[in-house]
C-alpha atoms as a PDB file:
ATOM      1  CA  UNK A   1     108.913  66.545-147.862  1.00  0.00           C
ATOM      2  CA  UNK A   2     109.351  69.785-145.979  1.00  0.00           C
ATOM      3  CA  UNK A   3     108.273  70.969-142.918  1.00  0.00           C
ATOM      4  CA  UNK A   4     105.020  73.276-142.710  1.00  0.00           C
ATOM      5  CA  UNK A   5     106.098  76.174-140.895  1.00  0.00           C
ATOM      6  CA  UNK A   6     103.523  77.173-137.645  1.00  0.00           C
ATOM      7  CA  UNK A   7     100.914  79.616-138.634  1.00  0.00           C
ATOM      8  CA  UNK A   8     101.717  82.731-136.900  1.00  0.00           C
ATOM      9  CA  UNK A   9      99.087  84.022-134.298  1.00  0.00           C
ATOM     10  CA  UNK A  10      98.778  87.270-132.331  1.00  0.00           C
ATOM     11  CA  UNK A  11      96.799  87.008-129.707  1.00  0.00           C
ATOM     12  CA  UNK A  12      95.174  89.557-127.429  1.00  0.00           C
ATOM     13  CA  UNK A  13      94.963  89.068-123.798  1.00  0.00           C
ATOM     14  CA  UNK A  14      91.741  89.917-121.662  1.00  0.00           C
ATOM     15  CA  UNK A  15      90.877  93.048-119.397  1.00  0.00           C
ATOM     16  CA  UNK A  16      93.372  92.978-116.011  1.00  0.00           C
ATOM     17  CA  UNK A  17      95.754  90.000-117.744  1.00  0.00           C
ATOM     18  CA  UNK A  18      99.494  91.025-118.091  1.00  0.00           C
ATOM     19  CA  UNK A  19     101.178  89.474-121.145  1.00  0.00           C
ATOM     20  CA  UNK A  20     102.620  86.812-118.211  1.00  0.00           C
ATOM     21  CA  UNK A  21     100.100  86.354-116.582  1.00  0.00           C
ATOM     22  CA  UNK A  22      97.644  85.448-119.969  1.00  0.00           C
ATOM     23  CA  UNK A  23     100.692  83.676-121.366  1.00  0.00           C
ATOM     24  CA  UNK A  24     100.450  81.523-118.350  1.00  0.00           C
ATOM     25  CA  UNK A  25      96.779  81.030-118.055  1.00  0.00           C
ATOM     26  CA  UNK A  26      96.834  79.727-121.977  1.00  0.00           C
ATOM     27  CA  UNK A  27      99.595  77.383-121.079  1.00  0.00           C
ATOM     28  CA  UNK A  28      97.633  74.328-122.077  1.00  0.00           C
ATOM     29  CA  UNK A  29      96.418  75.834-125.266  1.00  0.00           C
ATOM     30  CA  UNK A  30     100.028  76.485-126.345  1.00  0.00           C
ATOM     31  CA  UNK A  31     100.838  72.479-125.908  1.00  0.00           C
ATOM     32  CA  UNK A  32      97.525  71.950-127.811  1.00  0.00           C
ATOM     33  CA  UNK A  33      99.116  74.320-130.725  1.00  0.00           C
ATOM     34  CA  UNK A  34     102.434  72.919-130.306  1.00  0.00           C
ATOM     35  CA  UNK A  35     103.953  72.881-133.862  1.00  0.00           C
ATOM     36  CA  UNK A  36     100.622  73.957-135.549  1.00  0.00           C
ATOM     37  CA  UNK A  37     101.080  77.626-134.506  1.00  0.00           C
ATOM     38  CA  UNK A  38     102.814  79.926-132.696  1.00  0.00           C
ATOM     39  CA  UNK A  39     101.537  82.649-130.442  1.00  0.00           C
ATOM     40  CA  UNK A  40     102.798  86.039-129.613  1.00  0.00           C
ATOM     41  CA  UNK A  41     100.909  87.587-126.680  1.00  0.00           C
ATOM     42  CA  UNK A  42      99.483  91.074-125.898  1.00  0.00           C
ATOM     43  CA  UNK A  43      98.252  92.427-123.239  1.00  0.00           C
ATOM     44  CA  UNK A  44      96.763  96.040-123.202  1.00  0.00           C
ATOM     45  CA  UNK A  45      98.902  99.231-122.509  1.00  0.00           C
ATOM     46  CA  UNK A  46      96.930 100.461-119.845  1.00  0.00           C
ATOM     47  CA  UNK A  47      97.532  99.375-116.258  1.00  0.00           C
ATOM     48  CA  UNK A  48      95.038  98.334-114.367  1.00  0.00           C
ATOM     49  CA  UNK A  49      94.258  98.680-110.336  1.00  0.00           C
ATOM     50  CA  UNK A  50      94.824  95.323-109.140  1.00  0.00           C
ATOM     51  CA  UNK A  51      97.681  94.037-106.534  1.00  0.00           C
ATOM     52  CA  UNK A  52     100.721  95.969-108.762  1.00  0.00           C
ATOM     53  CA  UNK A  53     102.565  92.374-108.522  1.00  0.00           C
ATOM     54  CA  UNK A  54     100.129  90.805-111.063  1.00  0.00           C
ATOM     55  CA  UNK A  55     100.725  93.983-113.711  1.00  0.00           C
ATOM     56  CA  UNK A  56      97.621  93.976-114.652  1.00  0.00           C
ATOM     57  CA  UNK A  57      96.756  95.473-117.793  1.00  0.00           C
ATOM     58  CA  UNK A  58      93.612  97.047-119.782  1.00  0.00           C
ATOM     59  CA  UNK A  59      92.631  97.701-123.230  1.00  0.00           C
ATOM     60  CA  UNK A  60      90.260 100.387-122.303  1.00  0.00           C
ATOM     61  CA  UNK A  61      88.030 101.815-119.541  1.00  0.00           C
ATOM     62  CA  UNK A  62      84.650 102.769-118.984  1.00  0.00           C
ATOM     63  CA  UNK A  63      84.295 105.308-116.868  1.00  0.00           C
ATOM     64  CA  UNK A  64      86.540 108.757-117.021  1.00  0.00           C
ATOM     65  CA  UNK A  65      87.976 108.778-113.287  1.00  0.00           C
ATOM     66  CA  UNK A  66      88.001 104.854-112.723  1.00  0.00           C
ATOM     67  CA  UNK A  67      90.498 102.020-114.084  1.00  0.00           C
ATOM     68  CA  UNK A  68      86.939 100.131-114.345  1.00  0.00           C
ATOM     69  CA  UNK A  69      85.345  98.498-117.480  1.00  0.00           C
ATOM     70  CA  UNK A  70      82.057  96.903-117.737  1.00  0.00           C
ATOM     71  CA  UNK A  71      81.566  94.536-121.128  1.00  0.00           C
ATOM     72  CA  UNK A  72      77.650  94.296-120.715  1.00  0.00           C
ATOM     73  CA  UNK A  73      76.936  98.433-119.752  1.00  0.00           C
ATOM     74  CA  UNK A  74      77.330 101.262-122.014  1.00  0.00           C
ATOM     75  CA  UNK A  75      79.819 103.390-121.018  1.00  0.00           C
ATOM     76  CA  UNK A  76      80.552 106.955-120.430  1.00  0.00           C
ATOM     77  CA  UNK A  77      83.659 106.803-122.062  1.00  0.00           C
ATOM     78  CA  UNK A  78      86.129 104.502-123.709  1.00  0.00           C
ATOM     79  CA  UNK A  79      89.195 105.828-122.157  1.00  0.00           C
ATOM     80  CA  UNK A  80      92.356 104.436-123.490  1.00  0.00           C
ATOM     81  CA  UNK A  81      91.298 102.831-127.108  1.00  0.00           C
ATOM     82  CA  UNK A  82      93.159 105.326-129.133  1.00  0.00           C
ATOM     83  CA  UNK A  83      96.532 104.186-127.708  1.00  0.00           C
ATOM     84  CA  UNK A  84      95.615  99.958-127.736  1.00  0.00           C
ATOM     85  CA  UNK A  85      94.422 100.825-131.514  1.00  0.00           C
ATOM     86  CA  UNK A  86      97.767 102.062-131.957  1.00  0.00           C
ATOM     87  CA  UNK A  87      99.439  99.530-129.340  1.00  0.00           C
ATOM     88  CA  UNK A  88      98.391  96.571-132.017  1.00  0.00           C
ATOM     89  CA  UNK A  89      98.835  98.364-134.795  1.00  0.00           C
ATOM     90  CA  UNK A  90     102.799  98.567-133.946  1.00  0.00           C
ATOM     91  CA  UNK A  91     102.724  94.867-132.820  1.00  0.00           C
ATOM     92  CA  UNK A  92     101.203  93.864-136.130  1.00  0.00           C
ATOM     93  CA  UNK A  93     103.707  96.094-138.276  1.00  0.00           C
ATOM     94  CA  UNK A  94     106.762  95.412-136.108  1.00  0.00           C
ATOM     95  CA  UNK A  95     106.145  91.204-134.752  1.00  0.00           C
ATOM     96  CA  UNK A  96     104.353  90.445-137.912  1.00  0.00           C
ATOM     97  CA  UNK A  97     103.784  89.142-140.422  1.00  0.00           C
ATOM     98  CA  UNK A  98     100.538  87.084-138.599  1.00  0.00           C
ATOM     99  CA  UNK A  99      98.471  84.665-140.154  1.00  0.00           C
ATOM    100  CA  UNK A 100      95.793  85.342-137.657  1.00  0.00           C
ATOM    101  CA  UNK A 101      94.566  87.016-134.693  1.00  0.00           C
ATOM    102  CA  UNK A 102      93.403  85.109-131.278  1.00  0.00           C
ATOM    103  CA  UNK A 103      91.266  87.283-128.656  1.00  0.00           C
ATOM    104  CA  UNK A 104      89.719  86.683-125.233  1.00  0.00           C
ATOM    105  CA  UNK A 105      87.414  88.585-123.296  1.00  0.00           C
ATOM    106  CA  UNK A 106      87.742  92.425-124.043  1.00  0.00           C
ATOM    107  CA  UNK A 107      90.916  91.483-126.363  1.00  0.00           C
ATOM    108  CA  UNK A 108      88.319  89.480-128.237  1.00  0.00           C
ATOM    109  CA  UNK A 109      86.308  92.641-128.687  1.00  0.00           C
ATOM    110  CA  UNK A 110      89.217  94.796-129.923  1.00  0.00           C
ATOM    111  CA  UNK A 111      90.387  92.050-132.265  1.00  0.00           C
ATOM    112  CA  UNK A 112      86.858  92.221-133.738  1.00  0.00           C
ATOM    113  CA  UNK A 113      87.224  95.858-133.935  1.00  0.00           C
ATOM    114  CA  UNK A 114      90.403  95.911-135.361  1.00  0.00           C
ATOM    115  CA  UNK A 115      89.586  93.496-138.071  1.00  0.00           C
ATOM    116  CA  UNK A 116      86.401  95.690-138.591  1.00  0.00           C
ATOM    117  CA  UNK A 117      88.678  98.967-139.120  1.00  0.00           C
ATOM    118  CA  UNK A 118      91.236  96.859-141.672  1.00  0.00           C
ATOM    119  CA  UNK A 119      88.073  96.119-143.520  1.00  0.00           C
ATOM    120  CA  UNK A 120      87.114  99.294-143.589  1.00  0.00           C
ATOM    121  CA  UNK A 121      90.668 100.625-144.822  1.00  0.00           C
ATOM    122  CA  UNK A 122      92.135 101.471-142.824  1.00  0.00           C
ATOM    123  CA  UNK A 123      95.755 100.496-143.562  1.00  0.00           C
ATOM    124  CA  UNK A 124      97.337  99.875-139.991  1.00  0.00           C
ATOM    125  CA  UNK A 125      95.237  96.966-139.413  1.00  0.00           C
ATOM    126  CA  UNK A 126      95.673  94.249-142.703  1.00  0.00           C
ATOM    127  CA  UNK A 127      93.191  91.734-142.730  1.00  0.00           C
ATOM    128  CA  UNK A 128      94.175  88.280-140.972  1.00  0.00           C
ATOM    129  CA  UNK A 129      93.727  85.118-142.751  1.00  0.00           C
ATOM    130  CA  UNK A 130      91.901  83.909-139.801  1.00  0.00           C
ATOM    131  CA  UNK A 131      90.496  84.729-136.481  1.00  0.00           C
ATOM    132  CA  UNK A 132      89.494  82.846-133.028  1.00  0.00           C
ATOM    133  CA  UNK A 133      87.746  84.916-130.805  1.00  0.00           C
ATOM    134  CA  UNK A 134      87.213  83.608-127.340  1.00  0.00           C
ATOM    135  CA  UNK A 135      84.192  85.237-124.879  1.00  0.00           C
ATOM    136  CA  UNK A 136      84.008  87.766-127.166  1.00  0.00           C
ATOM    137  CA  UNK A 137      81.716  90.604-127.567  1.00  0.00           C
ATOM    138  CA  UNK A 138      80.720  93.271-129.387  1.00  0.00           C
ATOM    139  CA  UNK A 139      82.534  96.300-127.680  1.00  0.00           C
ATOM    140  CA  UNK A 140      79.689  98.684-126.347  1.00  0.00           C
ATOM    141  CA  UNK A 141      80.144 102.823-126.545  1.00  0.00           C
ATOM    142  CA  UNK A 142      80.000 105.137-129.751  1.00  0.00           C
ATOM    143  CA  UNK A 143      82.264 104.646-132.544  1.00  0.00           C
ATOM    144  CA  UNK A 144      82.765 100.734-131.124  1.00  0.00           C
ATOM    145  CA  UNK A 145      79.779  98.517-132.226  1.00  0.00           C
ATOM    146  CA  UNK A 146      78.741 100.579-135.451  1.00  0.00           C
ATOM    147  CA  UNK A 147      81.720  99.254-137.336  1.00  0.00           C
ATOM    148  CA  UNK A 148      81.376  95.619-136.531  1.00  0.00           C
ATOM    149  CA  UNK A 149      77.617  95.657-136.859  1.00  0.00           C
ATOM    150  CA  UNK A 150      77.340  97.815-140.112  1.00  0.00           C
ATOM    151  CA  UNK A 151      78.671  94.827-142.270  1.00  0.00           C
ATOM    152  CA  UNK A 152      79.667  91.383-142.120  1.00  0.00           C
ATOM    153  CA  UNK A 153      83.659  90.584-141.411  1.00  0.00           C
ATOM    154  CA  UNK A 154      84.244  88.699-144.211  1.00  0.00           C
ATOM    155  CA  UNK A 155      86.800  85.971-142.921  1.00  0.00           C
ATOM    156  CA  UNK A 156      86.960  82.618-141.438  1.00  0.00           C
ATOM    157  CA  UNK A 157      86.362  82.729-137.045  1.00  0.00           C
ATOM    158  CA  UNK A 158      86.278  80.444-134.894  1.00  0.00           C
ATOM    159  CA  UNK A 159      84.032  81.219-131.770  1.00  0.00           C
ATOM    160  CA  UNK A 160      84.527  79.675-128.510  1.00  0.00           C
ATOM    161  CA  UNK A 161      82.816  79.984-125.999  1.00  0.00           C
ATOM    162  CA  UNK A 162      81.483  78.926-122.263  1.00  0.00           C
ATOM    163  CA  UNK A 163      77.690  77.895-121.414  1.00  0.00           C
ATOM    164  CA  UNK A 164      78.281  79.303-117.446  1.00  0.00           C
ATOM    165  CA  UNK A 165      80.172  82.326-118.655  1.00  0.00           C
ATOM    166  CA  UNK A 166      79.093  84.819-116.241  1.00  0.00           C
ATOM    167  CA  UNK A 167      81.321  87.767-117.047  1.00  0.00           C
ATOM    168  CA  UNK A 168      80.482  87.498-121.252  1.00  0.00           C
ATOM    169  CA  UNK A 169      76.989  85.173-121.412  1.00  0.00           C
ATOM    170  CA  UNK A 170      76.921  83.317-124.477  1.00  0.00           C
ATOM    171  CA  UNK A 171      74.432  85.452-126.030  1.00  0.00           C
ATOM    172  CA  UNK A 172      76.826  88.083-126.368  1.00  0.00           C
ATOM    173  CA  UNK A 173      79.353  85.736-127.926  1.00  0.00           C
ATOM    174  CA  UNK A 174      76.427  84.349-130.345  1.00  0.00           C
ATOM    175  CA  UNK A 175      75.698  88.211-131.345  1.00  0.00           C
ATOM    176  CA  UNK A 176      79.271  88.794-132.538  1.00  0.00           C
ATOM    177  CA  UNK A 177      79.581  85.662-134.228  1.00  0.00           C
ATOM    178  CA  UNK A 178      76.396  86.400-136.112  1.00  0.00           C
ATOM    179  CA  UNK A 179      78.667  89.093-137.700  1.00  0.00           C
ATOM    180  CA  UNK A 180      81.113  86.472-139.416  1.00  0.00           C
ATOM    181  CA  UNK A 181      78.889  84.917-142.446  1.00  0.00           C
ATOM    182  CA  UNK A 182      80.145  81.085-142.052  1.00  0.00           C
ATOM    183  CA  UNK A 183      81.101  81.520-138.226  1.00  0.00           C
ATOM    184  CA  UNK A 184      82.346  78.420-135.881  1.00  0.00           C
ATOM    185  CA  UNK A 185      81.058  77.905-132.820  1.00  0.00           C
ATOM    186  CA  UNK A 186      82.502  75.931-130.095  1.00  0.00           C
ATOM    187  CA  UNK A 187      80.811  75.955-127.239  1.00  0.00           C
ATOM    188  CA  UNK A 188      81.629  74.218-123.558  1.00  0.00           C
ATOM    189  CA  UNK A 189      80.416  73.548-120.507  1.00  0.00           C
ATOM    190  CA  UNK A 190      82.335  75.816-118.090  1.00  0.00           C
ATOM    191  CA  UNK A 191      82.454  79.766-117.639  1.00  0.00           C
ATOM    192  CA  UNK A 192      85.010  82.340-118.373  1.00  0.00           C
ATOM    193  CA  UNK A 193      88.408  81.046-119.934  1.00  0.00           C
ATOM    194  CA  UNK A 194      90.174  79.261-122.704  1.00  0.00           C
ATOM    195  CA  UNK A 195      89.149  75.657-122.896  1.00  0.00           C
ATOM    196  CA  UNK A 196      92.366  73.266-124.155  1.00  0.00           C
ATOM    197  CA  UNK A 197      91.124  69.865-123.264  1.00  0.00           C
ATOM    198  CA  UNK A 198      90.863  67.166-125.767  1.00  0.00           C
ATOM    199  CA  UNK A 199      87.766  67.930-127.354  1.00  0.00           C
ATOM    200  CA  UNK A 200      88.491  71.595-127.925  1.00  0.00           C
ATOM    201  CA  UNK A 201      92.243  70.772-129.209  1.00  0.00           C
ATOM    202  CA  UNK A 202      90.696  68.698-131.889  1.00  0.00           C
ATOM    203  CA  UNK A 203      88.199  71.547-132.795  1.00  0.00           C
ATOM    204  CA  UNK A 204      91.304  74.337-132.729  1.00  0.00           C
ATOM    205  CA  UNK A 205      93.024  72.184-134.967  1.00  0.00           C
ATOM    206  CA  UNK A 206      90.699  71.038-137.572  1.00  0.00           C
ATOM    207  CA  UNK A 207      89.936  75.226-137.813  1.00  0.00           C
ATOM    208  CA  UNK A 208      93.626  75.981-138.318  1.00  0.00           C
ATOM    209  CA  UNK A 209      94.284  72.919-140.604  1.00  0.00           C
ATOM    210  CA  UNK A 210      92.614  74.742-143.388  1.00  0.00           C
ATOM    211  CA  UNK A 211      95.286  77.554-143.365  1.00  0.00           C
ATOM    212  CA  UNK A 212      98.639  75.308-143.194  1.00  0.00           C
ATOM    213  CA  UNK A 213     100.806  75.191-145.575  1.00  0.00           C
END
């Protein structure tokens, strides 16, 4: 019997992660994966204004004059999301095909977003078979929460997410799930991060079992 092949994930990194750096951090997740799926990593195009030997990166900013963003204020501005609309969009038509899209934090947001805009037809952003969107929220500032709250997102999600998150509290991840008719949720006890241990591996790979093959 053949092989299944890995189901082919993109997965956006969080505000002030470089691709490294969030490649890194999801270290245990990847040996979770191993064999089930295979991730390519993004980080945002923008950098960001931490120590320049982390290469921080950003999605988008808040404010006009700042490299600052704020998930739970709405902002001035949303400086920078015409080029990380466009930064994905090349990463989906170039790295692709994917079978799904993985977020965390802001990149959580933007995947929501983006699968929002493909639903909406717009043709640079296909629709993924999947999603798994980690601290995520619904992305705050005009033209950013209309699309995602004006309809459902009709796919399967997974949504994972920390009871102690203090950057993106739970309620925020609960309001973006209630967007996905047939959501996941997996919660856990810690705060802001991607939870791999035993539990959670068993609850990524139950979700992705469904698309194998």
């Amino acid at each position: 019997m053949a092989s299944r092949q890995p189901l082919r994930v993109l997965c956006l990194a969080g505000f002030r992660q470089s691709e490294r750096g969030f490649r890194e951090k999801t270290g245990a997740l990847r040996k979770a994966l191993r064999g089930r799926a295979e991730r390519v990593c993004l980080s945002g195009p923008h950098p960001g204004s931490c120590p320049p030997e982390e290469q921080p990166r950003g999605w988008w900013f808040s404010e006009e004059e700042a490299d600052v963003f704020s998930a739970l204020e709405e902002p001035t501005v949303c400086r920078g999301l015409e080029e990380s609309l466009e930064t994905v969009a090349q990463a989906l038509s170039k790295l692709g095909p994917f079978d799904g899209l993985l977020g965390f934090s802001q990149g959580a947001a933007l995947a929501a977003l983006v699968c929002a805009l493909g639903q909406a037809g717009d043709l640079r952003f296909p629709l993924p078979r999947f999603i798994i969107l980690v601290s995520g929220f619904c992305p705050r500032g005009h033209g950013l929460k209309e699309p995602i709250l004006q309809s459902n997102l009709s796919m399967p999600s997974l949504h994972v997410f920390g009871d102690t998150d203090r950057v993106i509290p739970s309620q925020e991840s609960v309001q973006l799930a209630n967007q996905f008719p047939g959501a996941i949720t997996l919660t856990h006890s810690g705060g802001h991060f991607i939870p791999a241990a035993a539990s959670q591996r068993q609850a990524y790979l139950k979700f992705l079992d469904q698309f194998a093959g």
